[in-house]
Protein backbone atom coordinates (compact mmCIF):
# COMPACT_ATOMS: atom_id res chain seq x y z
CA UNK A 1 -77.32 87.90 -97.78
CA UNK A 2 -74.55 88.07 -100.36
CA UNK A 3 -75.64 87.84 -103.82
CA UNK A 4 -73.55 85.83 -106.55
CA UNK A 5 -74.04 86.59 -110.06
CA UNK A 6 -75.00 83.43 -111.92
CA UNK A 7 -72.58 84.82 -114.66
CA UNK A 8 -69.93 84.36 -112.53
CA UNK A 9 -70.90 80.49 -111.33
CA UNK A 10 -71.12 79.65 -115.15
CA UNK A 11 -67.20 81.10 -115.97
CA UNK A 12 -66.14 78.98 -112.88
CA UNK A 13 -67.21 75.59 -114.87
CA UNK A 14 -65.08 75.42 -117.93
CA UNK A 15 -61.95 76.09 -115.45
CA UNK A 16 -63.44 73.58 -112.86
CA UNK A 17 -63.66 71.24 -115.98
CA UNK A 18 -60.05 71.78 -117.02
CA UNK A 19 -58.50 71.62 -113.55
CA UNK A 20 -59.91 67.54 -113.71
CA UNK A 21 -58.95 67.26 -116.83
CA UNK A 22 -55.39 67.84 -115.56
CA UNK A 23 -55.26 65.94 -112.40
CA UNK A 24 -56.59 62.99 -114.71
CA UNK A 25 -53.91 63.67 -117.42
CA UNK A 26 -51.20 64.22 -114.65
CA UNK A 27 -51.86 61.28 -112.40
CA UNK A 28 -51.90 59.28 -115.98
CA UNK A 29 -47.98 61.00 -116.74
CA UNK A 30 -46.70 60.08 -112.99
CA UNK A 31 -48.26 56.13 -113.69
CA UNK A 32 -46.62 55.81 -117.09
CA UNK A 33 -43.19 57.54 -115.63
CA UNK A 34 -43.01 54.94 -112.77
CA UNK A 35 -44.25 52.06 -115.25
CA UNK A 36 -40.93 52.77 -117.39
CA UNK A 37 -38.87 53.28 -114.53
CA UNK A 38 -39.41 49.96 -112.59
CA UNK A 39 -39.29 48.76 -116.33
CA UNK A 40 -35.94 50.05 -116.90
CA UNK A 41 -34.71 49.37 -113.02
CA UNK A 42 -35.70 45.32 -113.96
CA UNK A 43 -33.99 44.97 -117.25
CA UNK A 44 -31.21 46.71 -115.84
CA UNK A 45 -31.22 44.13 -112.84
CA UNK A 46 -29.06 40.51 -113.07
CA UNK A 47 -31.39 37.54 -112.95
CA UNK A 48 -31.00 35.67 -109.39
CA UNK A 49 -31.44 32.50 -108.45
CA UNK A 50 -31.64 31.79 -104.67
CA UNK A 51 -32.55 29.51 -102.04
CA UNK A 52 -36.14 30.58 -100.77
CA UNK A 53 -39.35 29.52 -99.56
CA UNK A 54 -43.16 30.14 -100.49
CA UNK A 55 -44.72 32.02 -97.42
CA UNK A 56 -47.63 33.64 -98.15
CA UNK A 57 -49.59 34.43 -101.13
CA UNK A 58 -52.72 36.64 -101.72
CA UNK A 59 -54.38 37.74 -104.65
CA UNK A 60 -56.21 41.41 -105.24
CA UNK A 61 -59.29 41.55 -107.74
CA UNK A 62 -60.08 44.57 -109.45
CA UNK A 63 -64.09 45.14 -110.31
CA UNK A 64 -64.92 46.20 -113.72
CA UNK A 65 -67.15 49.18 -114.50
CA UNK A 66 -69.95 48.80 -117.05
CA UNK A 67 -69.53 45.75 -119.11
CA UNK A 68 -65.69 45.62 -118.68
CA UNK A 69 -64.36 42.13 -117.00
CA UNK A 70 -62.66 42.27 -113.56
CA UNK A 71 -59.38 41.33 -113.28
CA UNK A 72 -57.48 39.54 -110.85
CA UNK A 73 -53.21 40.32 -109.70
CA UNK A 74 -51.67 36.93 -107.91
CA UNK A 75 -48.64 37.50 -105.86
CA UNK A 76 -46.51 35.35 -104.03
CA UNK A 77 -43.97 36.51 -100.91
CA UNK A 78 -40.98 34.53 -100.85
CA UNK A 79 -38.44 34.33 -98.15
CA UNK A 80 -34.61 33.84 -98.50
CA UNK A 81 -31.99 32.18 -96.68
CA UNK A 82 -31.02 35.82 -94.86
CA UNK A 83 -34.39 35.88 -94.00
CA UNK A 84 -35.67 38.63 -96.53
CA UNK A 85 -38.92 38.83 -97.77
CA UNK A 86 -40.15 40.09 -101.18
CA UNK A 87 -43.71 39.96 -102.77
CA UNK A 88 -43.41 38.99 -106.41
CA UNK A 89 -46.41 39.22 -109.08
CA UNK A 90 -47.21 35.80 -110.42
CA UNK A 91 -49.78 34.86 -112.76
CA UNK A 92 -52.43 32.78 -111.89
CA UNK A 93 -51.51 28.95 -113.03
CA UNK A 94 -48.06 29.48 -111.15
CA UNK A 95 -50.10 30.69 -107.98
CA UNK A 96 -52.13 27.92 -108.37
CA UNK A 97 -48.90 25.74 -108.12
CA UNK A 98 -47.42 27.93 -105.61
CA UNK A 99 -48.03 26.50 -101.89
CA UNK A 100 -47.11 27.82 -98.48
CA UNK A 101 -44.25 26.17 -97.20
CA UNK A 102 -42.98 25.16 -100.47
CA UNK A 103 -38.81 25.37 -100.61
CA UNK A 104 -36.98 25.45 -103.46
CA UNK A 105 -35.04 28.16 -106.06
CA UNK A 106 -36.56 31.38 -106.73
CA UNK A 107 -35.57 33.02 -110.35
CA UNK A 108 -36.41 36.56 -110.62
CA UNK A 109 -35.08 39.71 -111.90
CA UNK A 110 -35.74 43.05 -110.09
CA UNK A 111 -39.14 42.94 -109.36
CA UNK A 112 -39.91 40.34 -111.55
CA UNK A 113 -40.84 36.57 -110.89
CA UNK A 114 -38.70 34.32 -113.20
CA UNK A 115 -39.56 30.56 -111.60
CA UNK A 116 -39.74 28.68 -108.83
CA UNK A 117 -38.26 24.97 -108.34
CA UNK A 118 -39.57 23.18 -105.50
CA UNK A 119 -36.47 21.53 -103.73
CA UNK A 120 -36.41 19.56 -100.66
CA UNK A 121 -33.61 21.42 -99.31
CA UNK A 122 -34.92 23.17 -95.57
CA UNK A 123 -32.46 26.55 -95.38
CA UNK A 124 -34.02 27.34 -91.87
């Protein structure tokens, strides 16, 4: 039977401590960097306006811990006249308005939803 000295155990805790403490501060620095990046990428990107249709939506609800709220993310996935699909984050009284199958012009920049006027031009 090997025999570990509880003195030992006891140093090993402050550096397990600090080696969470640094995941939890790194994983925060890699979030922030993309958050400004995809930021930076959108205001660097011309607003569009296109031809496209409504073809799915979904929503994803995050629990809250404790006595913080949940929150829920709307998105909607358009489709273009090439036939193209991108997922755009919408909040929730345009997803409300939003409705599979709906045509019309799509306004976004980057990654972000601008508008969407239903038309009852058919691009398929």
């Amino acid at each position: 039977m090997i025999k570990v000295s509880s003195g030992i155990i006891f140093s090993l805790i402050p550096l397990f401590g600090l080696f969470i403490f640094l995941i939890v501060i790194g994983m925060f620095i890699v979030f922030a960097v993309r958050g400004v990046s995809r930021w930076g990428k959108n205001n660097a990107s011309p607003v569009l306006t296109v031809d496209a249709a409504v073809v799915a939506k979904r929503t994803h609800m995050s629990r809250g811990t404790g006595n913080m709220h949940g929150h829920t993310s709307y998105y909607a996935t358009f489709e273009v006249e090439s036939g193209d699909r991108m997922e755009l984050r919408v909040d929730g009284q345009e997803y409300g308005m939003l409705v599979e199958g709906d045509q019309g012009r799509l306004t976004f920049q980057g990654t972000r939803y601008q508008g969407f006027q239903r038309t009852n031009a058919h691009f398929h």
